[in-house]
N, C-alpha and C. Protein backbone atom coordinates (compact mmCIF):
# COMPACT_ATOMS: atom_id res chain seq x y z
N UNK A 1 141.49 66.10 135.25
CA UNK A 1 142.02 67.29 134.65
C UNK A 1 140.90 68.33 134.64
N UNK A 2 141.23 69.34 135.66
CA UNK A 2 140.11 70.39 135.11
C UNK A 2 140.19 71.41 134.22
N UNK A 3 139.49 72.44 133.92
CA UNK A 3 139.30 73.47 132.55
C UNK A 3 140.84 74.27 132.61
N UNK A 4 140.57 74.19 133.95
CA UNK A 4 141.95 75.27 134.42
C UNK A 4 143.34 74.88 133.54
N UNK A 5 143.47 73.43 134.12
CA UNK A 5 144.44 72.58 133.33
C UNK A 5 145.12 72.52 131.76
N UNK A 6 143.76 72.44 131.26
CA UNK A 6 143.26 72.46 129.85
C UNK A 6 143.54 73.84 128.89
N UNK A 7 143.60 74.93 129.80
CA UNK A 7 143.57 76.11 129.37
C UNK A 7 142.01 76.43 128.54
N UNK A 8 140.81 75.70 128.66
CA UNK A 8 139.84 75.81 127.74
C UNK A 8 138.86 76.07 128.64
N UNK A 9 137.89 77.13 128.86
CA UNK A 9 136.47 77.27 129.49
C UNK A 9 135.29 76.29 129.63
N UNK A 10 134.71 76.30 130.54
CA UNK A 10 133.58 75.67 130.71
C UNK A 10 132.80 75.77 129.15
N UNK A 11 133.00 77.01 128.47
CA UNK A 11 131.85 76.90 127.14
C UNK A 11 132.40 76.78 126.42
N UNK A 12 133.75 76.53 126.15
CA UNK A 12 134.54 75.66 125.37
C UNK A 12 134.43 74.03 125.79
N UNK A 13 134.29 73.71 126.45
CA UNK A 13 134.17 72.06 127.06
C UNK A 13 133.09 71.80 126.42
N UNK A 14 132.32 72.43 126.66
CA UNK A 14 130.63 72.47 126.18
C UNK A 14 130.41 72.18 124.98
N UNK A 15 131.23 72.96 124.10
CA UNK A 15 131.42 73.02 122.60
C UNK A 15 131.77 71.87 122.52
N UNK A 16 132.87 71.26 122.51
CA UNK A 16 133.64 70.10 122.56
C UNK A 16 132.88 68.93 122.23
N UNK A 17 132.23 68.78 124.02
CA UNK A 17 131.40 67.41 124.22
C UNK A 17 130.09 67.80 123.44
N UNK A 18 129.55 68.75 122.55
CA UNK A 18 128.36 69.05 122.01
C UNK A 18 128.63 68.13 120.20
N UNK A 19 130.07 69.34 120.22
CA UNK A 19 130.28 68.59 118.78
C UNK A 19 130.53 66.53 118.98
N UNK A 20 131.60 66.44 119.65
CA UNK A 20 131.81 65.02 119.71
C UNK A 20 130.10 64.01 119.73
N UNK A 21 129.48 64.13 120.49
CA UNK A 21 128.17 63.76 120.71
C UNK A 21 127.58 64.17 119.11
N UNK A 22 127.69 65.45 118.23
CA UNK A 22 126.84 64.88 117.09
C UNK A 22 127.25 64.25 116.40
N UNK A 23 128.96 64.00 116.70
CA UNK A 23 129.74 63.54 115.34
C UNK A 23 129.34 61.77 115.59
N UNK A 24 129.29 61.60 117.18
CA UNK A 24 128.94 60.49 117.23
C UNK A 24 127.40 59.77 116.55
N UNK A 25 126.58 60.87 116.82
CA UNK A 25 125.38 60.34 116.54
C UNK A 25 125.24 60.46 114.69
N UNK A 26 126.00 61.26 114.10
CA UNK A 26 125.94 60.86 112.53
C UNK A 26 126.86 59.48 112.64
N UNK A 27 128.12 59.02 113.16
CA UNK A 27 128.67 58.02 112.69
C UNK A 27 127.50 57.09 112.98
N UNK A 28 126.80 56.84 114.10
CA UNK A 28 126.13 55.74 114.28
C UNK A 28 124.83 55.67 113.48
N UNK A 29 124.11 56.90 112.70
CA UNK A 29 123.42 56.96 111.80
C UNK A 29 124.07 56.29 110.27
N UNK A 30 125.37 56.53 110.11
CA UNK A 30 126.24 56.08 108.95
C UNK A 30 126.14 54.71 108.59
N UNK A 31 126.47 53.90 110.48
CA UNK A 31 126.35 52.59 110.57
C UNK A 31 125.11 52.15 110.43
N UNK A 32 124.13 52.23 110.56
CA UNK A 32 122.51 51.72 110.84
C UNK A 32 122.78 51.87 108.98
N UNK A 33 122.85 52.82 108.03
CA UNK A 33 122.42 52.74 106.74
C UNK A 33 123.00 51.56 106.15
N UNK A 34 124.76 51.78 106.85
CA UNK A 34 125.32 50.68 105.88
C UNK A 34 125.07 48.90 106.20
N UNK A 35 124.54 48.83 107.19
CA UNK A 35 124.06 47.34 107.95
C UNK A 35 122.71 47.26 106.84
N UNK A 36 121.83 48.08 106.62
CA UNK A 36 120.35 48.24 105.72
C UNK A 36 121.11 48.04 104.62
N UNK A 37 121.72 48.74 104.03
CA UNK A 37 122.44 48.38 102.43
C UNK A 37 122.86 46.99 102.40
N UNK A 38 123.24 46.44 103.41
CA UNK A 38 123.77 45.24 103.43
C UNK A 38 122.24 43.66 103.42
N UNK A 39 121.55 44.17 104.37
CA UNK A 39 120.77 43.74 104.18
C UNK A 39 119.64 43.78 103.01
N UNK A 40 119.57 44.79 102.10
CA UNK A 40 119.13 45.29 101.03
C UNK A 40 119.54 44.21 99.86
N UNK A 41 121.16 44.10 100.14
CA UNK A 41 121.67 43.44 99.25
C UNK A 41 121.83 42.18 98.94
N UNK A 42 121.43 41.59 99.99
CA UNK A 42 121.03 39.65 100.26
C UNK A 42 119.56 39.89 99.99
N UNK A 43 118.62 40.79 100.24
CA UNK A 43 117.60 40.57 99.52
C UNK A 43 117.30 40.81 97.76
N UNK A 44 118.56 41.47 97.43
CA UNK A 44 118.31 41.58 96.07
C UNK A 44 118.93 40.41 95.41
N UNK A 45 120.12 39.61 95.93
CA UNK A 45 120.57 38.86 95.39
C UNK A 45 119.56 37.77 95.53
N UNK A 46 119.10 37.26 96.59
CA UNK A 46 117.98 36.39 96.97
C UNK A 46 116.99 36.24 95.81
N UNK A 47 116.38 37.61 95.80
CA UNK A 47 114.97 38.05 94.37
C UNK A 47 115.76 37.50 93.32
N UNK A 48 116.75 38.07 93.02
CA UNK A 48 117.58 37.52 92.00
C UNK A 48 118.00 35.95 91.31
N UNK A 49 117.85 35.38 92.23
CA UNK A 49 117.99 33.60 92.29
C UNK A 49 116.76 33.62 91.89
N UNK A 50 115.43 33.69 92.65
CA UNK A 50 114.23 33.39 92.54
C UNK A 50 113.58 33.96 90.63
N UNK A 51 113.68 35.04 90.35
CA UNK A 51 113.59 35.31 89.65
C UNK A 51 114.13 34.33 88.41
N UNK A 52 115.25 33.87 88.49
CA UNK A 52 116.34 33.59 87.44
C UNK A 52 115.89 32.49 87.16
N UNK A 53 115.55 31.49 88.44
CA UNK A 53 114.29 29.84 88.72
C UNK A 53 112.96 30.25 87.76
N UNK A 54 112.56 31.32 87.66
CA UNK A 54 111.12 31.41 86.95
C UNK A 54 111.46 31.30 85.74
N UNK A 55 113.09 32.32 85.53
CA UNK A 55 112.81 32.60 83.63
C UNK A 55 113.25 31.24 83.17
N UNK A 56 113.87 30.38 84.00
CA UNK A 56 114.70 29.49 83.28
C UNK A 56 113.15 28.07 83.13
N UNK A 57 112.43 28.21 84.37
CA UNK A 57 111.19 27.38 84.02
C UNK A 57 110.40 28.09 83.20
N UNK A 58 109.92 29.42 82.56
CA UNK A 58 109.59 29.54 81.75
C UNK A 58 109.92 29.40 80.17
N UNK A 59 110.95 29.64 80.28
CA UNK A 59 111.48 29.97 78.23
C UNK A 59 112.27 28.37 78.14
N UNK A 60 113.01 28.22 79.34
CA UNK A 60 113.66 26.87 78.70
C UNK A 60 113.41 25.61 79.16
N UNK A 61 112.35 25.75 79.81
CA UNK A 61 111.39 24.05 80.01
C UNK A 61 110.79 23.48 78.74
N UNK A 62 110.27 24.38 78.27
CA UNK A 62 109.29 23.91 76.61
C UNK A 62 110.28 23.68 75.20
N UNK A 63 110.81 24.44 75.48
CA UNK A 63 112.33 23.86 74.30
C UNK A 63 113.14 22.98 74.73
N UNK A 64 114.21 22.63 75.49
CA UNK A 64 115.07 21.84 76.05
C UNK A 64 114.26 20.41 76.18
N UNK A 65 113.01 20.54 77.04
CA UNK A 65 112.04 19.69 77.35
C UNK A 65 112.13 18.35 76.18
N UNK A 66 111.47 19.46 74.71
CA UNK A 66 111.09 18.81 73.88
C UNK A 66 112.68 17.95 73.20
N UNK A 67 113.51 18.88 72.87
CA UNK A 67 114.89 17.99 72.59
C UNK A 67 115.53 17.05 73.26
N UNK A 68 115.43 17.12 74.88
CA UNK A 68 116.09 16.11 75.62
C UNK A 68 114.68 15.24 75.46
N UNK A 69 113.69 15.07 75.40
CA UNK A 69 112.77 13.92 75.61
C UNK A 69 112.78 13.18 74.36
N UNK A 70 112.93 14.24 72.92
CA UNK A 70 113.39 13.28 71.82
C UNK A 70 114.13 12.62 71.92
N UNK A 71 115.39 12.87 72.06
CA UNK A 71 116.30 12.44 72.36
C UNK A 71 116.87 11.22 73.81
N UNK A 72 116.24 11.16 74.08
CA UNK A 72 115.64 10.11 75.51
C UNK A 72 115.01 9.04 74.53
N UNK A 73 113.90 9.58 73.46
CA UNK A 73 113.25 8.41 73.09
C UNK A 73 114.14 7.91 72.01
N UNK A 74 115.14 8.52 71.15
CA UNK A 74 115.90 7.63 70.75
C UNK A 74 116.89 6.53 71.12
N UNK A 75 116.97 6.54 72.24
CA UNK A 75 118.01 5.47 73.03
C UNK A 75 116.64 4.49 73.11
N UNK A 76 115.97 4.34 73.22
CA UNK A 76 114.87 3.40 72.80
C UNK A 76 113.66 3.25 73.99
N UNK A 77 113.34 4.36 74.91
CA UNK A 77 112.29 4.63 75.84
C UNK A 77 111.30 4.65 75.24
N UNK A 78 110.23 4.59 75.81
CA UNK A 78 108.67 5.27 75.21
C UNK A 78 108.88 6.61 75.43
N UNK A 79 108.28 7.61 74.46
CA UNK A 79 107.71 9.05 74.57
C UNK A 79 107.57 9.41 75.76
N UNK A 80 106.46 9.22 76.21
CA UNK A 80 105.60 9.08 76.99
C UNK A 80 106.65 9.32 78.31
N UNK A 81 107.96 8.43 78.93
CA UNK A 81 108.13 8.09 79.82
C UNK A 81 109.61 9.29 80.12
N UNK A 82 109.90 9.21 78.96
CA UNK A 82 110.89 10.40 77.98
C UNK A 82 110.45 12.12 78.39
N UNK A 83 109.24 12.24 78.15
CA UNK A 83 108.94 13.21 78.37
C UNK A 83 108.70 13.59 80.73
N UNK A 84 108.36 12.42 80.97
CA UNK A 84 108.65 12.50 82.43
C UNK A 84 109.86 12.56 82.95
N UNK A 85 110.91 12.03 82.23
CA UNK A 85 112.24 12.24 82.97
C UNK A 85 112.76 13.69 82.52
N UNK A 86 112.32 14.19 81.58
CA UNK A 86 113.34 16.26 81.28
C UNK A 86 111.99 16.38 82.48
N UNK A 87 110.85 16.17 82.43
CA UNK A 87 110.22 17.03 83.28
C UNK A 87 110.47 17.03 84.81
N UNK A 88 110.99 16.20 84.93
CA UNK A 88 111.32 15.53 86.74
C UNK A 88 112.51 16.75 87.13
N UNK A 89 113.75 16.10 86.11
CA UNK A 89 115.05 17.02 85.69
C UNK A 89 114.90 18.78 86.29
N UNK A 90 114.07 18.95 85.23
CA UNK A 90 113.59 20.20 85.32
C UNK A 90 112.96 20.86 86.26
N UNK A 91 112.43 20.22 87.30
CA UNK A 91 111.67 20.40 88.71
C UNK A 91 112.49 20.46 89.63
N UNK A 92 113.65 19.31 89.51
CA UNK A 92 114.71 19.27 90.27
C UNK A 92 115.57 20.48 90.56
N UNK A 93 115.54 21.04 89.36
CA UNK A 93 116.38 22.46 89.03
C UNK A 93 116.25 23.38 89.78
N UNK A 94 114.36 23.62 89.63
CA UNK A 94 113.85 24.55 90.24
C UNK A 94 114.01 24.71 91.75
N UNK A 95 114.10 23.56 92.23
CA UNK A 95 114.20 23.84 93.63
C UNK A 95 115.40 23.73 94.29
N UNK A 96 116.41 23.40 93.22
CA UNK A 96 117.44 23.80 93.97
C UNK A 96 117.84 24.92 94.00
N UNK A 97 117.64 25.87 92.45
CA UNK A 97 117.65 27.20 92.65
C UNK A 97 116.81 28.36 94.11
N UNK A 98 115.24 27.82 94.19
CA UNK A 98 114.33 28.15 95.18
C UNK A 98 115.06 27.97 96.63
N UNK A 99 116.03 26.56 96.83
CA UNK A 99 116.43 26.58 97.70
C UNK A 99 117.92 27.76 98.15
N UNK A 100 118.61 27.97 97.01
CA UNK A 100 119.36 29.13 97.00
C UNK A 100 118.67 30.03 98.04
N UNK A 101 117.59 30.60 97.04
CA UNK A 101 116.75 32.07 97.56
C UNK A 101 116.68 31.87 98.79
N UNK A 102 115.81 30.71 99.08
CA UNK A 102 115.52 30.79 100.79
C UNK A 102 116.23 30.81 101.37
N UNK A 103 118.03 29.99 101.24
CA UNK A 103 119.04 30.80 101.80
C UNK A 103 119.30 31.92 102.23
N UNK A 104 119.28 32.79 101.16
CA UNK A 104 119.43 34.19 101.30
C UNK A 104 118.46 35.13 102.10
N UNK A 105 117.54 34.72 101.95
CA UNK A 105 116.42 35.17 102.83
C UNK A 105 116.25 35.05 104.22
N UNK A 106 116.87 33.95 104.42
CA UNK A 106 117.21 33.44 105.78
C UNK A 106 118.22 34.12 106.54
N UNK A 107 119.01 34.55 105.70
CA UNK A 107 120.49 35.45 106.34
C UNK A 107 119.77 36.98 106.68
N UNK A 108 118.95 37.65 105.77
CA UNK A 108 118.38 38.52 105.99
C UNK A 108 117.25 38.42 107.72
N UNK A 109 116.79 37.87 107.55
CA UNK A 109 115.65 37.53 108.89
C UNK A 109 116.63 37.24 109.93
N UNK A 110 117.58 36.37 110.14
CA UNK A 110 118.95 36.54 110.96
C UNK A 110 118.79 37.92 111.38
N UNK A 111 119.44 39.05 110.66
CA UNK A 111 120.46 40.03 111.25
C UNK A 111 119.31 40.97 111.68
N UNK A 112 117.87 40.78 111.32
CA UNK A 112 116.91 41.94 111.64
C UNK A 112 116.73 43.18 112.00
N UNK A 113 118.10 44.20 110.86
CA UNK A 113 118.08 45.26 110.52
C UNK A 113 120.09 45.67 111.54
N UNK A 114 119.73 46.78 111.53
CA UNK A 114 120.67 47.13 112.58
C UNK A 114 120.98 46.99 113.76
N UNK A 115 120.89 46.10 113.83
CA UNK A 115 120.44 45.79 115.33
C UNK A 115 121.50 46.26 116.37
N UNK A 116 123.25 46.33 115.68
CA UNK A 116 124.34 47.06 116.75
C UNK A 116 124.19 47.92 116.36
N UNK A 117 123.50 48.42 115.37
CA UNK A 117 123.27 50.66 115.79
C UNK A 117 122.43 50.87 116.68
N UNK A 118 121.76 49.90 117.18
CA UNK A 118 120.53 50.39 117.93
C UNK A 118 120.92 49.96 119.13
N UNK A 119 121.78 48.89 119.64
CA UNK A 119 122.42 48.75 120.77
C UNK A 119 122.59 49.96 120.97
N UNK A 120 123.89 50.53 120.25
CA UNK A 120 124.63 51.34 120.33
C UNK A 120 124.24 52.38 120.92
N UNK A 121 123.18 52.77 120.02
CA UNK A 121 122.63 54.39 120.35
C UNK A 121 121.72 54.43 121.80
N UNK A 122 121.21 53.03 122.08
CA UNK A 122 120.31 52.96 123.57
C UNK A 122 121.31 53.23 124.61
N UNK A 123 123.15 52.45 124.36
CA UNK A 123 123.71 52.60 125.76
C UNK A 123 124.33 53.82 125.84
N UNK A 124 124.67 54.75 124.51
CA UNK A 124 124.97 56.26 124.54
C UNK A 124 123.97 56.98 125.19
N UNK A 125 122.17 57.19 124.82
CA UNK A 125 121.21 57.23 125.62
C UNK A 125 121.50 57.12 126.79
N UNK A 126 121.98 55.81 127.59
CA UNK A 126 121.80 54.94 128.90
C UNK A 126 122.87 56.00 129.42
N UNK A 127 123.67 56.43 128.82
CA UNK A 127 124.78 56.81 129.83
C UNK A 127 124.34 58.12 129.82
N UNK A 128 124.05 58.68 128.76
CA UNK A 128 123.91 60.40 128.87
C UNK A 128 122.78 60.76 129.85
N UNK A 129 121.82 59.84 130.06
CA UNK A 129 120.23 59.89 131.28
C UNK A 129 121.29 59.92 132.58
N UNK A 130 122.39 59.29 132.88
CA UNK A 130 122.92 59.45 134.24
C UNK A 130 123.85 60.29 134.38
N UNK A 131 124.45 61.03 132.89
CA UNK A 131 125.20 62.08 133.98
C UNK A 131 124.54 63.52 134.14
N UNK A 132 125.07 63.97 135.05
CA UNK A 132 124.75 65.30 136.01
C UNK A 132 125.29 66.27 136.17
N UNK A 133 125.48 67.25 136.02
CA UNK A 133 126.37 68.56 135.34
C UNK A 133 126.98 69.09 137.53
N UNK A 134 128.21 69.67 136.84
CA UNK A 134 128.82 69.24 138.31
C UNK A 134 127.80 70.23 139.68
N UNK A 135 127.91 70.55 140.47
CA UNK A 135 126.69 71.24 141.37
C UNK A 135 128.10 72.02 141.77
N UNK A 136 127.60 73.53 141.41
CA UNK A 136 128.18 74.09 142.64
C UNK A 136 127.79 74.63 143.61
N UNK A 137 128.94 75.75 144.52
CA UNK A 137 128.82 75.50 145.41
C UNK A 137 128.28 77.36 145.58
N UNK A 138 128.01 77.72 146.57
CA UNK A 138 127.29 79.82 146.80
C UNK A 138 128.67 79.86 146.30
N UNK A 139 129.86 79.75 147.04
CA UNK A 139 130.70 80.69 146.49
C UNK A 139 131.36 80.55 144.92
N UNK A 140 131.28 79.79 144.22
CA UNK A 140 131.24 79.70 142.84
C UNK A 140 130.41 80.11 142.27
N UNK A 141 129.03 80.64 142.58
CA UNK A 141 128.21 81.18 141.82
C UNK A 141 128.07 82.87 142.11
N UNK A 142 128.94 82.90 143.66
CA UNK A 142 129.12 84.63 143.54
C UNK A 142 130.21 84.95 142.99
N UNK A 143 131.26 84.34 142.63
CA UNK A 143 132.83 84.59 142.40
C UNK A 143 132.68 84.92 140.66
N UNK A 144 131.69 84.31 140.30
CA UNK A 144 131.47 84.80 139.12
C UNK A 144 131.19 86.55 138.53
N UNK A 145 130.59 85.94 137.99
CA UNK A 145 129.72 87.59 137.17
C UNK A 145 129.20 88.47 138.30
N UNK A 146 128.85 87.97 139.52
CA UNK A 146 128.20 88.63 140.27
C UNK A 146 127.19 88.82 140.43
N UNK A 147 126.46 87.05 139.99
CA UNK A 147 124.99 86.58 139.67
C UNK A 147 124.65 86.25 141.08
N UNK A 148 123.11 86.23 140.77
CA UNK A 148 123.00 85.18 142.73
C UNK A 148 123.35 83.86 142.46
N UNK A 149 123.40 83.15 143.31
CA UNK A 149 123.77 81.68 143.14
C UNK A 149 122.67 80.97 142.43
N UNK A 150 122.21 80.00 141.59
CA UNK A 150 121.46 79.27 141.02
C UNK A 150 121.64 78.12 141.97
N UNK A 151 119.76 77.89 141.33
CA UNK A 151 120.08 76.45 141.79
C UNK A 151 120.23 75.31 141.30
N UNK A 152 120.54 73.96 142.03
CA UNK A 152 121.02 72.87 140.90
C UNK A 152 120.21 72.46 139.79
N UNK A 153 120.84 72.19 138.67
CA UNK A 153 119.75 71.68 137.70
C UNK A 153 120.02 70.38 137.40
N UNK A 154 118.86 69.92 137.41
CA UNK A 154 119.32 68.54 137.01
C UNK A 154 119.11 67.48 135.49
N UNK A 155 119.56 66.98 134.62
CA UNK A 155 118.81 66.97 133.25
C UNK A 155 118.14 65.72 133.33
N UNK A 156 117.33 66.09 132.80
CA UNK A 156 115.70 64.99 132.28
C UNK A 156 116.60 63.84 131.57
N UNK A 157 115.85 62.48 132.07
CA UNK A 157 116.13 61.07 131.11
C UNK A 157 116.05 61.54 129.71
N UNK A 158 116.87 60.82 128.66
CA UNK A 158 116.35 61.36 127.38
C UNK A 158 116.08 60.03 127.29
């Protein structure tokens, strides 16, 4: 279909494929943020596990500790042996929580950022480096304005 067709000018076309091309390059800027937010967000939930493993070995190892190990030694254990099993318990905890986190962390190192915005934007790149604005011909460039003819231009790789 040419301009003729279209009823729209060469600097109307221009306009066109100028706007479409930025609208494209904000959507694919849109996408790259929201893939980062996403990834943002398995790392906060991640910190979040890890974090939650510290407070719970901090504030409620030394209390709980001491009641479940009493309480261990009343079923008729030694102290002593009482106090190794909440502490074992309690270790156990930790790393299953720790193992959470590293989950999450792991999903993050997976997707290593945006990686289909950046496809994306290299094969938009890839294609715009090969095309070539059409060449004309002397008598299209005298039929005009009544310029001399130009010569071809050709556009630079971006």
């Amino acid at each position: 279909m040419s301009a003729a067709d279209d009823g729209r000018s060469l600097g109307q076309l221009v306009a066109a494929a100028t706007a479409e091309m930025s609208a494209l390059v904000h959507d694919e800027i849109a996408l790259a943020k929201a893939e980062l937010r996403q990834d943002v967000k398995r790392g906060v939930l991640g910190s979040g596990a890890a974090i939650v493993a510290g407070v719970f070995l901090l504030f409620a190892l030394p209390v709980l500790s001491f009641a479940a190990a009493y309480g261990i030694h009343n079923l008729g254990l030694g102290l002593a042996w009482s106090f190794l099993i909440v502490g074992g318990a309690y270790i156990v905890l930790a790393l299953i929580l720790l193992g959470l986190a590293a989950m999450k962390f792991k999903k993050i190192s997976k997707s290593k950022g945006p990686q289909k915005s950046i496809a994306s934007a290299k094969q938009t790149a890839a294609v715009l480096s090969h095309a070539r604005p059409h060449p004309r011909t002397e008598a299209e460039g005298k039929s005009g304005s009544g310029n001399t003819p130009q010569e071809h231009v050709t556009r630079s790789a971006v």
